[in-house]
C-alpha atoms as a PDB file:
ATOM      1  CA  UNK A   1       0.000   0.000   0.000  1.00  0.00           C
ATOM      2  CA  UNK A   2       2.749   2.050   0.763  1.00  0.00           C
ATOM      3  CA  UNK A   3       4.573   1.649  -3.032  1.00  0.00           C
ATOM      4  CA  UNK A   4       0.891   2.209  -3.752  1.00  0.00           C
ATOM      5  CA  UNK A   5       0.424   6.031  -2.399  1.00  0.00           C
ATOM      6  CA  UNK A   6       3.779   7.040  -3.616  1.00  0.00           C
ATOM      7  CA  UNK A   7       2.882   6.153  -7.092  1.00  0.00           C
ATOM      8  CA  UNK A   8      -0.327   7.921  -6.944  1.00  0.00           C
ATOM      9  CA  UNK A   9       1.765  11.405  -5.123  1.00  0.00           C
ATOM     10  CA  UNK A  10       4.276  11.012  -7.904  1.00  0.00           C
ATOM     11  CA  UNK A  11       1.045  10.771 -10.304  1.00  0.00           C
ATOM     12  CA  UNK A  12      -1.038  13.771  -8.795  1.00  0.00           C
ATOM     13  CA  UNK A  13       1.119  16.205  -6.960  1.00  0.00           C
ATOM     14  CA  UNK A  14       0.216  19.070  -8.731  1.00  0.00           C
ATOM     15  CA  UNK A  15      -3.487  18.329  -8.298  1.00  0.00           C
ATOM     16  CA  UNK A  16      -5.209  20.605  -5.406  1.00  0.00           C
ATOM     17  CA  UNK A  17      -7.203  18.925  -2.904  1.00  0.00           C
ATOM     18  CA  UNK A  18     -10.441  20.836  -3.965  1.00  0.00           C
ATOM     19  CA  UNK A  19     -10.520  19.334  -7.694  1.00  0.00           C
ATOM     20  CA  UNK A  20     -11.606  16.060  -5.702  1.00  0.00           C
ATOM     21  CA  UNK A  21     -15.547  16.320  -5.027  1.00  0.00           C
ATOM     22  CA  UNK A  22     -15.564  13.445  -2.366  1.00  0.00           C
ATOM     23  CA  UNK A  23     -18.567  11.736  -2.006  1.00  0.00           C
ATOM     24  CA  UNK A  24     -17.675   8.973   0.496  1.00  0.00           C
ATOM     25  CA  UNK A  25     -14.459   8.397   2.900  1.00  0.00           C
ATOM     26  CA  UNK A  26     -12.379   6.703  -0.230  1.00  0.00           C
ATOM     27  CA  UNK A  27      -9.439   8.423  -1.777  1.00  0.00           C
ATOM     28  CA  UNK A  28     -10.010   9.450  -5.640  1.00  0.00           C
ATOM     29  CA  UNK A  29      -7.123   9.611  -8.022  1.00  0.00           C
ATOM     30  CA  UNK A  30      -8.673  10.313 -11.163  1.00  0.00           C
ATOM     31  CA  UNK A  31     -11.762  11.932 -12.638  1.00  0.00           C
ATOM     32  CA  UNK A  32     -13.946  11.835 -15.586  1.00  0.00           C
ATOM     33  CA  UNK A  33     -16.913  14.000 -15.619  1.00  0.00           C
ATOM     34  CA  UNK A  34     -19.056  12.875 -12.189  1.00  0.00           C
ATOM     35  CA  UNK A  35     -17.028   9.871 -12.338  1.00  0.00           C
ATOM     36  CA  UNK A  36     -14.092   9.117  -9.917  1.00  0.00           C
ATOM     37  CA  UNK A  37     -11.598   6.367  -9.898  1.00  0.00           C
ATOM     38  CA  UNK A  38     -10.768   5.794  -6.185  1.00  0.00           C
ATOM     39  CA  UNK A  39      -7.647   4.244  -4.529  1.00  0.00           C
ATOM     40  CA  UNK A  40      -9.787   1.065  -3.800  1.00  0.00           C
ATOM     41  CA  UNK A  41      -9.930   0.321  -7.114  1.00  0.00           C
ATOM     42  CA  UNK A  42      -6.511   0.209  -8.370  1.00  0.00           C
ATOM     43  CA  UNK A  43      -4.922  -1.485  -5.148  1.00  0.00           C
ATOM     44  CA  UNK A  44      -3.344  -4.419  -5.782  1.00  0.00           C
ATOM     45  CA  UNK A  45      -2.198  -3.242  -9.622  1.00  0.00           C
ATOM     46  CA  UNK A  46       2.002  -3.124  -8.123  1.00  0.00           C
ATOM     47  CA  UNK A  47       3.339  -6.045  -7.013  1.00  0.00           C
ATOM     48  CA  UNK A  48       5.097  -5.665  -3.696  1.00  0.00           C
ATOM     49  CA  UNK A  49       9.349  -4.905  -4.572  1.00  0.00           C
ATOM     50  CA  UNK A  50       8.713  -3.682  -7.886  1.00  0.00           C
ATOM     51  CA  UNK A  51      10.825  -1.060  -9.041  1.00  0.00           C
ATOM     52  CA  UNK A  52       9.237   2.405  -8.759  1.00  0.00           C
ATOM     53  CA  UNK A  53       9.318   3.662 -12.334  1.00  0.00           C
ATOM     54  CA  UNK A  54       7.556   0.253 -13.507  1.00  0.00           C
ATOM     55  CA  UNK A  55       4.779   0.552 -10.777  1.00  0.00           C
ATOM     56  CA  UNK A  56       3.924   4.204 -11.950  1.00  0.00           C
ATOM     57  CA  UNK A  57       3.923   3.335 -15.638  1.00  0.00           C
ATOM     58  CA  UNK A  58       1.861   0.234 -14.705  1.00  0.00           C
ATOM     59  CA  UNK A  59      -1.036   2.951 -12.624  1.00  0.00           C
ATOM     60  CA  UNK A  60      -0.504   5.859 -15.325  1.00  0.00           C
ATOM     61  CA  UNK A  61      -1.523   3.124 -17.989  1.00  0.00           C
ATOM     62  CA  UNK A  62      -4.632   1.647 -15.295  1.00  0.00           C
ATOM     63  CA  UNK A  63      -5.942   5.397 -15.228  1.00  0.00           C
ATOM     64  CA  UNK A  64      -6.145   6.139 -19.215  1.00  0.00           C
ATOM     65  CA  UNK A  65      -7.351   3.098 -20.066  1.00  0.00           C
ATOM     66  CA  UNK A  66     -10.050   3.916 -17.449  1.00  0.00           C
ATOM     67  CA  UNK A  67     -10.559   7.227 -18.831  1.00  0.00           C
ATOM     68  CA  UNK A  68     -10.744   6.354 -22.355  1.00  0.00           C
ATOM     69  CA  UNK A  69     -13.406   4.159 -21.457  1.00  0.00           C
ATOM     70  CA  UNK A  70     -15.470   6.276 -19.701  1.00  0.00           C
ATOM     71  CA  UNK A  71     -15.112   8.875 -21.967  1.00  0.00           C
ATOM     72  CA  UNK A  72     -16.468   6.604 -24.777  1.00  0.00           C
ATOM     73  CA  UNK A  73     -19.307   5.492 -22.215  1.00  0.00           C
ATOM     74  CA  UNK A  74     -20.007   8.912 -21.811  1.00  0.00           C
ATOM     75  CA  UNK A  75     -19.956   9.419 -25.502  1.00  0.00           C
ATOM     76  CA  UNK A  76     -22.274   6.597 -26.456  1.00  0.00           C
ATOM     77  CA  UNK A  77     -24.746   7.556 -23.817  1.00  0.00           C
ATOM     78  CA  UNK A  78     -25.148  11.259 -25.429  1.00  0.00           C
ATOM     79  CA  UNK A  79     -24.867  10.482 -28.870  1.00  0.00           C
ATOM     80  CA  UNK A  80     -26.505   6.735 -29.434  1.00  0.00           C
ATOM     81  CA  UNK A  81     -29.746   6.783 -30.417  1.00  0.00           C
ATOM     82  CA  UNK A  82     -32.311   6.328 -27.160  1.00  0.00           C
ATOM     83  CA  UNK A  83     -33.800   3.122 -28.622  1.00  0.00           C
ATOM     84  CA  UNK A  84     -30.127   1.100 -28.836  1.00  0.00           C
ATOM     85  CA  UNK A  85     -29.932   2.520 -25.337  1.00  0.00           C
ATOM     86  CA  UNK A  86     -32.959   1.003 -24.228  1.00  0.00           C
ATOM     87  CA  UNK A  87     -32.328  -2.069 -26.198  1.00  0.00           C
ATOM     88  CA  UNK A  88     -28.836  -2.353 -24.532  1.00  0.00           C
ATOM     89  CA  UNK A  89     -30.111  -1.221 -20.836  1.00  0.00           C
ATOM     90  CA  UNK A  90     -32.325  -4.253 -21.655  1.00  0.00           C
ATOM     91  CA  UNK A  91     -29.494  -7.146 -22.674  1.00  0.00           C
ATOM     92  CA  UNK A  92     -27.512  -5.629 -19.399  1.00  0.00           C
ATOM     93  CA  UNK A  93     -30.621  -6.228 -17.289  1.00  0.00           C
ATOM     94  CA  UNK A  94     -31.143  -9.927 -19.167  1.00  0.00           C
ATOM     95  CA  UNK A  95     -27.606 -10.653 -18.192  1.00  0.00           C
ATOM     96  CA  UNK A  96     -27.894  -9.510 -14.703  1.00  0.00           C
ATOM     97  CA  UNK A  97     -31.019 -12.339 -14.087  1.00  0.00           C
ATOM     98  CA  UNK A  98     -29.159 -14.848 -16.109  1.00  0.00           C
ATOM     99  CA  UNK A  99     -26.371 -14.280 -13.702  1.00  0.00           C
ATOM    100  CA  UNK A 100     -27.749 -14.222 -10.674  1.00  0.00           C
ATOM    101  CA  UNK A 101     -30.507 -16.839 -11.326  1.00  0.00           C
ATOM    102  CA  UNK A 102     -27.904 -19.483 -12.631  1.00  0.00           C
ATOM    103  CA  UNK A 103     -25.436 -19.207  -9.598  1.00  0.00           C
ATOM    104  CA  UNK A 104     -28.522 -19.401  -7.491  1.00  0.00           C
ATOM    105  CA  UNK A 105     -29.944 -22.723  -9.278  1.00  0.00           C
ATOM    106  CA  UNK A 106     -26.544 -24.186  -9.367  1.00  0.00           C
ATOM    107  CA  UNK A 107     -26.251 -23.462  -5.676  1.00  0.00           C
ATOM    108  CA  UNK A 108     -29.450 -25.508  -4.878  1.00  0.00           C
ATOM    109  CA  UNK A 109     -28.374 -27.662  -7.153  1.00  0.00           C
ATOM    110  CA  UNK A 110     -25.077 -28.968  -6.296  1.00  0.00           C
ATOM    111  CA  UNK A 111     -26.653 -28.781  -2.790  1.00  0.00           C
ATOM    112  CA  UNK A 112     -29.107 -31.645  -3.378  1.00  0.00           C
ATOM    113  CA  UNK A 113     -27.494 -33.422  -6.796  1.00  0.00           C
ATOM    114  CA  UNK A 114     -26.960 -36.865  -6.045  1.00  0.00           C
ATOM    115  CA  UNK A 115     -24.118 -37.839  -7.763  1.00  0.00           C
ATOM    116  CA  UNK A 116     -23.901 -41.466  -7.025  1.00  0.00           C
ATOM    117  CA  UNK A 117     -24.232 -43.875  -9.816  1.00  0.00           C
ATOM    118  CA  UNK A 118     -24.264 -47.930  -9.719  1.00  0.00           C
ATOM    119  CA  UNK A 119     -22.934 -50.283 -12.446  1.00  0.00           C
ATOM    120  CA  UNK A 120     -26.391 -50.721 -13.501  1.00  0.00           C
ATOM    121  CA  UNK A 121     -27.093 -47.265 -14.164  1.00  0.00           C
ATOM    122  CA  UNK A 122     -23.824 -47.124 -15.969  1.00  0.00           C
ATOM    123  CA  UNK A 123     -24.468 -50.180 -18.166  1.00  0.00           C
ATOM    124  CA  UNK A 124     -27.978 -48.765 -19.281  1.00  0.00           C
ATOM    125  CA  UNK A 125     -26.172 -45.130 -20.214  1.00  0.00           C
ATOM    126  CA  UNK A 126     -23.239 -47.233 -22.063  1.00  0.00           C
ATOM    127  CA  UNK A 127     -25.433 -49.744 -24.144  1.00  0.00           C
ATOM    128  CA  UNK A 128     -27.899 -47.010 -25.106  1.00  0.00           C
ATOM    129  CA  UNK A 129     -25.636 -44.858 -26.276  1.00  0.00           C
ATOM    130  CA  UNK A 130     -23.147 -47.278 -28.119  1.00  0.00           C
ATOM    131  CA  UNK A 131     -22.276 -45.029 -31.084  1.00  0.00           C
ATOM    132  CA  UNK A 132     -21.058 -42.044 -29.227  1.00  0.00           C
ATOM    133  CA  UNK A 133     -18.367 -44.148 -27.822  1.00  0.00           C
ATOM    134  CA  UNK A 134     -16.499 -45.469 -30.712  1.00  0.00           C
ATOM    135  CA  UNK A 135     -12.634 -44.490 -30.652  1.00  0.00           C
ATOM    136  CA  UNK A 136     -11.023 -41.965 -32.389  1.00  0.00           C
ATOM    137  CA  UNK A 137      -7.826 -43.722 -31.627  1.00  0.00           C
ATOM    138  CA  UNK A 138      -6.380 -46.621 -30.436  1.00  0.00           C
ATOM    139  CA  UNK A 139      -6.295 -47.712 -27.130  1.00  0.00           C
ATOM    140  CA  UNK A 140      -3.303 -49.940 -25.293  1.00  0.00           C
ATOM    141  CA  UNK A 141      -2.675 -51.752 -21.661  1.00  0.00           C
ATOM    142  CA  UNK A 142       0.666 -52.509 -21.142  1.00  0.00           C
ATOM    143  CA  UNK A 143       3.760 -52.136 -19.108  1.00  0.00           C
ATOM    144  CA  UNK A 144       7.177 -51.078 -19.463  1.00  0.00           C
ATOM    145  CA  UNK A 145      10.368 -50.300 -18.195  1.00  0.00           C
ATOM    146  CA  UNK A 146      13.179 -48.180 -19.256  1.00  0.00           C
ATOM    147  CA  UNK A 147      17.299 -49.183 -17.909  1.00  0.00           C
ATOM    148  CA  UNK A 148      20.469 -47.891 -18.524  1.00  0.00           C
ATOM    149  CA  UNK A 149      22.009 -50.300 -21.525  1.00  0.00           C
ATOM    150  CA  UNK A 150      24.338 -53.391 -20.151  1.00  0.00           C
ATOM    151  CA  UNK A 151      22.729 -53.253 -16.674  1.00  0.00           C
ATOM    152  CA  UNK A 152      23.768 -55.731 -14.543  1.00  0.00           C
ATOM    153  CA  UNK A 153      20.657 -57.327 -13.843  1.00  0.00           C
ATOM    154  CA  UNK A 154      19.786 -56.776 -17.090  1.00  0.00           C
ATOM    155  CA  UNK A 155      18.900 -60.231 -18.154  1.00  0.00           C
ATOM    156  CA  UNK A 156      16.768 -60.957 -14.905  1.00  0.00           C
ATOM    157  CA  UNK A 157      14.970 -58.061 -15.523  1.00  0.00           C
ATOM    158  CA  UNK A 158      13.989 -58.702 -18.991  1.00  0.00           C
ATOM    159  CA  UNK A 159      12.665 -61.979 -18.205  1.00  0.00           C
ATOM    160  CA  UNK A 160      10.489 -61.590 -15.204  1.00  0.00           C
ATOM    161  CA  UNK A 161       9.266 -58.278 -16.883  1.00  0.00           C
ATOM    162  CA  UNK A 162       8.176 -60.949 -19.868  1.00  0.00           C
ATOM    163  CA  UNK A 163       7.049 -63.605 -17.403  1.00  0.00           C
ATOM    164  CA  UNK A 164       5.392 -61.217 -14.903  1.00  0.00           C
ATOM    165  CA  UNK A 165       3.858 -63.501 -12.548  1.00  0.00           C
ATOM    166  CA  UNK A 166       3.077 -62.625  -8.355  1.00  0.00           C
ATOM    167  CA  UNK A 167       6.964 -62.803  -7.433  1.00  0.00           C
ATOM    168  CA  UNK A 168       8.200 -61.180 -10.531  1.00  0.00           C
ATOM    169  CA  UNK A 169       5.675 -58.412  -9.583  1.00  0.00           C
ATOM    170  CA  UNK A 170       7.230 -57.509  -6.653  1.00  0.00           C
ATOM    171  CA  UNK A 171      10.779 -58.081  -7.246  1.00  0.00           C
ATOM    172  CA  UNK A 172      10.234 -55.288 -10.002  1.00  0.00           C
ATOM    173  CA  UNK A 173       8.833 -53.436  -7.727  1.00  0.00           C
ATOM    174  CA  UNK A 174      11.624 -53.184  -5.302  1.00  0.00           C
ATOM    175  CA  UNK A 175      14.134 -52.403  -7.292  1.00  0.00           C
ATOM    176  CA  UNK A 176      12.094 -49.809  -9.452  1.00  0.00           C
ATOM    177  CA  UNK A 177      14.491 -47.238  -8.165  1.00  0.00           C
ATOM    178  CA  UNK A 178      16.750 -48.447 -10.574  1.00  0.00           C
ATOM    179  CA  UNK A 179      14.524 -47.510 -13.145  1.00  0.00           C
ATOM    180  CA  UNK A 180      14.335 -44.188 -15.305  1.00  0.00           C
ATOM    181  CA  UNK A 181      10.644 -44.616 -16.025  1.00  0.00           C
ATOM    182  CA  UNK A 182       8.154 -47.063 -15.607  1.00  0.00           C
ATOM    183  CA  UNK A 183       4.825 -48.125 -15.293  1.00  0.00           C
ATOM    184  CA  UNK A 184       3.536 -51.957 -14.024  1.00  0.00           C
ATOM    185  CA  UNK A 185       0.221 -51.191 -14.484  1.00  0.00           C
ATOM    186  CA  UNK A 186      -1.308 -53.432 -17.265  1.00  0.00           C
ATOM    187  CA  UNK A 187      -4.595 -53.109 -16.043  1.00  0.00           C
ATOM    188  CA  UNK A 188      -5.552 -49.788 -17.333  1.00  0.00           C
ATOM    189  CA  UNK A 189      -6.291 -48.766 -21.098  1.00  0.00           C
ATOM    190  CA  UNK A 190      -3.978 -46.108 -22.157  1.00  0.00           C
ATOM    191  CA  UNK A 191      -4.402 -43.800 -25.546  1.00  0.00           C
ATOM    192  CA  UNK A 192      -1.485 -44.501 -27.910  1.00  0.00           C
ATOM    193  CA  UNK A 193      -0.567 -41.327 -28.622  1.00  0.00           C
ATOM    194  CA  UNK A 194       0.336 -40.633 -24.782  1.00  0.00           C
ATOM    195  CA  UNK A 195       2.223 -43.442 -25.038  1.00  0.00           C
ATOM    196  CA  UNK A 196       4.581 -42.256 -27.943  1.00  0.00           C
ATOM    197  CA  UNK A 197       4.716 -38.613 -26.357  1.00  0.00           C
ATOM    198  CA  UNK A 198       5.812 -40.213 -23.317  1.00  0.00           C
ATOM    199  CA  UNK A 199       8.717 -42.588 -24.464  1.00  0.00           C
ATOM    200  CA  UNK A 200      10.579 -40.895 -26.969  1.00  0.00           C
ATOM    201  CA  UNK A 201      12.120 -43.827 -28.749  1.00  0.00           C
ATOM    202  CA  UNK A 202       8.812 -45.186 -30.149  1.00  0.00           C
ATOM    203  CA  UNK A 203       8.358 -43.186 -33.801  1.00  0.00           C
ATOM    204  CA  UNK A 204       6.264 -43.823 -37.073  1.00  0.00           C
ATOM    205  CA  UNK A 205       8.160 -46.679 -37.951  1.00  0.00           C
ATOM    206  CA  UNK A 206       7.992 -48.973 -35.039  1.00  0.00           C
ATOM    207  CA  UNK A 207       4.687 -47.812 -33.492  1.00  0.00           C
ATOM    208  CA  UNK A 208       2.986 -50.674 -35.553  1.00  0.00           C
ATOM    209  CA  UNK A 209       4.650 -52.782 -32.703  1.00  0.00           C
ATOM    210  CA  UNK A 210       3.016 -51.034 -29.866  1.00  0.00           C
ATOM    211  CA  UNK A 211      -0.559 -52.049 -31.472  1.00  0.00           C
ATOM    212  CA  UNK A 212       0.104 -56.045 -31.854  1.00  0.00           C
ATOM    213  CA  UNK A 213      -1.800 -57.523 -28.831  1.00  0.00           C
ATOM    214  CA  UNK A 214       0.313 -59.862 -26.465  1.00  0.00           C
ATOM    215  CA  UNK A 215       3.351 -58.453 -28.416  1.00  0.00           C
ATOM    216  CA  UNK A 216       6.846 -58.368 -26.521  1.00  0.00           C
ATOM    217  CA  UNK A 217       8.656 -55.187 -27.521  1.00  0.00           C
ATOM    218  CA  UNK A 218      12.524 -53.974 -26.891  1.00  0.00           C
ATOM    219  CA  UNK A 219      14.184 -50.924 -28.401  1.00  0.00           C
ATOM    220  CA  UNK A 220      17.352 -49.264 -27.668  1.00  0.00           C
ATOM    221  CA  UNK A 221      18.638 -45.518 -28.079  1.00  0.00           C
ATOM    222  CA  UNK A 222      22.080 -44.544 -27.442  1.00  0.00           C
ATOM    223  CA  UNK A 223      21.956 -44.460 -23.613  1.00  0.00           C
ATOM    224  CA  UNK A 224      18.926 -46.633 -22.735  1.00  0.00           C
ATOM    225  CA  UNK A 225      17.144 -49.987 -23.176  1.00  0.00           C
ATOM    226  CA  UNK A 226      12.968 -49.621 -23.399  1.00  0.00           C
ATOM    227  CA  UNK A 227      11.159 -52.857 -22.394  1.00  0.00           C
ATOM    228  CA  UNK A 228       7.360 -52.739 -23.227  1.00  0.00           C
ATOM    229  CA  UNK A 229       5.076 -55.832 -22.701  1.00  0.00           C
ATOM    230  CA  UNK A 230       1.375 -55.414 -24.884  1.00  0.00           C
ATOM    231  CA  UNK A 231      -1.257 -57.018 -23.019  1.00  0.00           C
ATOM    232  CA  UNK A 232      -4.163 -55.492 -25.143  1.00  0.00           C
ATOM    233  CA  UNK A 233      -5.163 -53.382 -27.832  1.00  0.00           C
ATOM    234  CA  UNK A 234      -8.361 -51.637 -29.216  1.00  0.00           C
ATOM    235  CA  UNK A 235      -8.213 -50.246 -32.738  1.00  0.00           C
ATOM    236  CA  UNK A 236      -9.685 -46.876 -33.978  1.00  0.00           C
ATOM    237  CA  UNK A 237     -13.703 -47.504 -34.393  1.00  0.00           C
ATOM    238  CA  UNK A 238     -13.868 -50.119 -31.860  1.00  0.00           C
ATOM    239  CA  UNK A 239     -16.300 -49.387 -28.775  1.00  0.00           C
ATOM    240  CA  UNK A 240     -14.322 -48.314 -25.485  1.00  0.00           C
ATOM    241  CA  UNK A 241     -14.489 -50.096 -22.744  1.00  0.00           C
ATOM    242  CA  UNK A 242     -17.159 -49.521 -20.244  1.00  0.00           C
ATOM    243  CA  UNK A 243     -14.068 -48.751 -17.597  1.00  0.00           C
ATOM    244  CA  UNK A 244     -12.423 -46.707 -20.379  1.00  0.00           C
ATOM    245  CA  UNK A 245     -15.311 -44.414 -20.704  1.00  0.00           C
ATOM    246  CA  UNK A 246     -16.825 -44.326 -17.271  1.00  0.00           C
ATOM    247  CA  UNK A 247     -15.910 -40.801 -16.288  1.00  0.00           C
ATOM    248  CA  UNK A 248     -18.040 -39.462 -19.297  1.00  0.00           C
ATOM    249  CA  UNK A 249     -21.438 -41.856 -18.006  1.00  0.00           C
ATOM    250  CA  UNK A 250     -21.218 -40.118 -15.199  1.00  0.00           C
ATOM    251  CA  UNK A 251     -20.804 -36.731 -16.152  1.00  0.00           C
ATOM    252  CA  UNK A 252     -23.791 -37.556 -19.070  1.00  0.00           C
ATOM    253  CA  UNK A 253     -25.959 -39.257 -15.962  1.00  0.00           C
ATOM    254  CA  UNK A 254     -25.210 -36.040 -13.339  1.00  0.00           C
ATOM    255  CA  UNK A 255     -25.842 -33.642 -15.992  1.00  0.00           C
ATOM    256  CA  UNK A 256     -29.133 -35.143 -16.931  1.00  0.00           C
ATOM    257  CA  UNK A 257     -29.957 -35.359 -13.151  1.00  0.00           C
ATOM    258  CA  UNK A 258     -29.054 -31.275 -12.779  1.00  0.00           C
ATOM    259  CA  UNK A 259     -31.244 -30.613 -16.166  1.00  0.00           C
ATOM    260  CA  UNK A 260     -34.322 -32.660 -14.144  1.00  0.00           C
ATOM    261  CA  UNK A 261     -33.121 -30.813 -10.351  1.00  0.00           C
ATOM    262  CA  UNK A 262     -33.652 -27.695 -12.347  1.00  0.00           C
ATOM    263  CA  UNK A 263     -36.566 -27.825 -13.718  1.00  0.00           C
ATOM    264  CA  UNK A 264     -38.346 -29.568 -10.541  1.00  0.00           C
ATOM    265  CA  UNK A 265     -36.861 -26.380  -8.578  1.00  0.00           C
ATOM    266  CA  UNK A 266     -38.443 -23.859 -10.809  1.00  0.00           C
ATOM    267  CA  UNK A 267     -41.964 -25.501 -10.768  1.00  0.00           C
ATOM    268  CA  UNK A 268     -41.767 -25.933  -6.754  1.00  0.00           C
ATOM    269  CA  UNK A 269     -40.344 -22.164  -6.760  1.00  0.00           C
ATOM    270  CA  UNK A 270     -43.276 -20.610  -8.460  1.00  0.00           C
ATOM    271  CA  UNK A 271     -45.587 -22.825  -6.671  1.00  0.00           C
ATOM    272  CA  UNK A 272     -44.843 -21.772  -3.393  1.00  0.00           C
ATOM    273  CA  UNK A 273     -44.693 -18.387  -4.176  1.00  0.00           C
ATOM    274  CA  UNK A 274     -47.821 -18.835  -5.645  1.00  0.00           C
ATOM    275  CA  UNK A 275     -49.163 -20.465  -2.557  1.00  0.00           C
ATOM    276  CA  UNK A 276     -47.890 -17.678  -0.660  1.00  0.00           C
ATOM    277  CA  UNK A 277     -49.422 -14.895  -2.741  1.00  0.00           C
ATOM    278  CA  UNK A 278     -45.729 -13.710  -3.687  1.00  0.00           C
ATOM    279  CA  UNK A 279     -47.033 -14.161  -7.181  1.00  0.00           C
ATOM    280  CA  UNK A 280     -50.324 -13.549  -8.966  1.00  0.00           C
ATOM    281  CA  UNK A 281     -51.629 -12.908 -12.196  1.00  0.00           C
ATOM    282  CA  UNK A 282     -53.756 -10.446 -13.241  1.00  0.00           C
ATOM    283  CA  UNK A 283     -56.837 -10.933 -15.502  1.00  0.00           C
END
């Protein structure tokens, strides 16, 4: 607050007190017609430490920009035709309820959504909707690991990453620190293209191998030795998996539920006020 004020002296110091025509305790630093730009309004605008010079150019460039546009308010409102004024007072008043109405529905709303959904409820979504989930692209599970070239354990790594079994499992997994990156997690479905973003040696040429299901693939780059183990693959068109695709279900089923909440709101709304004689209609 302090770098604050001594931009706004530097600013105004040959301004006399009695140009201000104070309406309320604030502090004005700038005034267009009846309209005043107060101190309030442009704290915050220099960062704490900044150099002096920058702050004022940073509140000199605040203040014209507010000027200009309420001198072009100003403008419009003498020289616009009364009608586009009325038709704009109108869209500002429209935009005002829409505002205030949605934030207010949404509030009731995400007060009283229940956003739990079962398998079942899932399924029905899923299999009535069939066409909308067809892939773009092609889905993968698999795992892989990525060592240093002539590791010692290389060899043992390679083949109980292939074999894979409960004790393979967790002997990769305690010596994982030796790894640059991995992932053990077969289980999930993975898009194809995050896979070749994420390991860099994987290009045009030998992504074909990344999309054979059960496939066994190693590749080397100058420093490094990528293992990657296919388990499964979907192909572009295909239908994703229920599991793939569950966050959107639930998203479709809440949203459906908020469009329903909604509209139940506004009915009991203007029924009670109705009840209530907060609303009538007049014959």
């Amino acid at each position: 607050m302090k770098k604050l004020s001594v931009v706004i002296i530097s600013l105004f110091c040959l301004a006399s007190c009695d140009f201000f025509k104070e309406s309320d305790d604030r502090i004005p630093v700038a005034r267009v017609g009846d309209v005043y730009l107060y101190e309030d309004d442009i704290e915050g605008l220099v960062i704490e430490g900044a150099p002096a010079q920058d702050s004022t150019q940073i509140v000199t460039s605040f203040i014209n920009r507010w000027a200009t546009q309420q001198l072009l308010l100003d403008g419009a409102e003498r020289n616009l035709p009364e009608s586009k004024q009325t038709d704009f007072n109108k869209l500002v008043d429209q935009y005002k309820n829409d505002l205030y109405t949605k934030a207010y529905l949404e509030a009731l709303v995400n007060k009283s959504i229940d956003t739990v959904m079962d398998e079942a409820q899932a399924k029905t979504v899923y299999e009535a909707n069939q066409e909308s989930f067809k892939l773009n692209e092609e889905l993968v599970k698999f795992r892989y690991i990525t060592i240093p070239q002539n590791a010692i354990n290389e060899d043992e790594i390679r083949t109980r990453f292939k074999r894979f079994d409960a004790d393979d499992k967790r002997y990769l997994d305690s010596i994982s620190v030796q790894f640059k990156t991995y992932s053990l997690n077969d289980s999930i479905w993975v898009k194809a293209s995050q896979i070749t973003e994420k390991i860099s040696v994987l290009n045009s040429e030998n992504k074909k191998e990344l999309l054979k299901k059960s496939n066994f693939v190693q590749l080397k780059d100058s420093l490094d030795l990528y293992l990657m183990q296919i388990k499964d693959v979907l192909s572009q068109n295909d239908l994703a998996p229920l599991e793939y695709v569950m966050p959107t279900i639930k998203q479709i089923v809440i949203n459906k539920r908020k469009l329903e909440l909604i509209k139940q709101l506004e009915k009991d709304i203007t029924k009670d006020a109705i009840k209530n004689k907060q609303f009538e209609i007049y014959n």
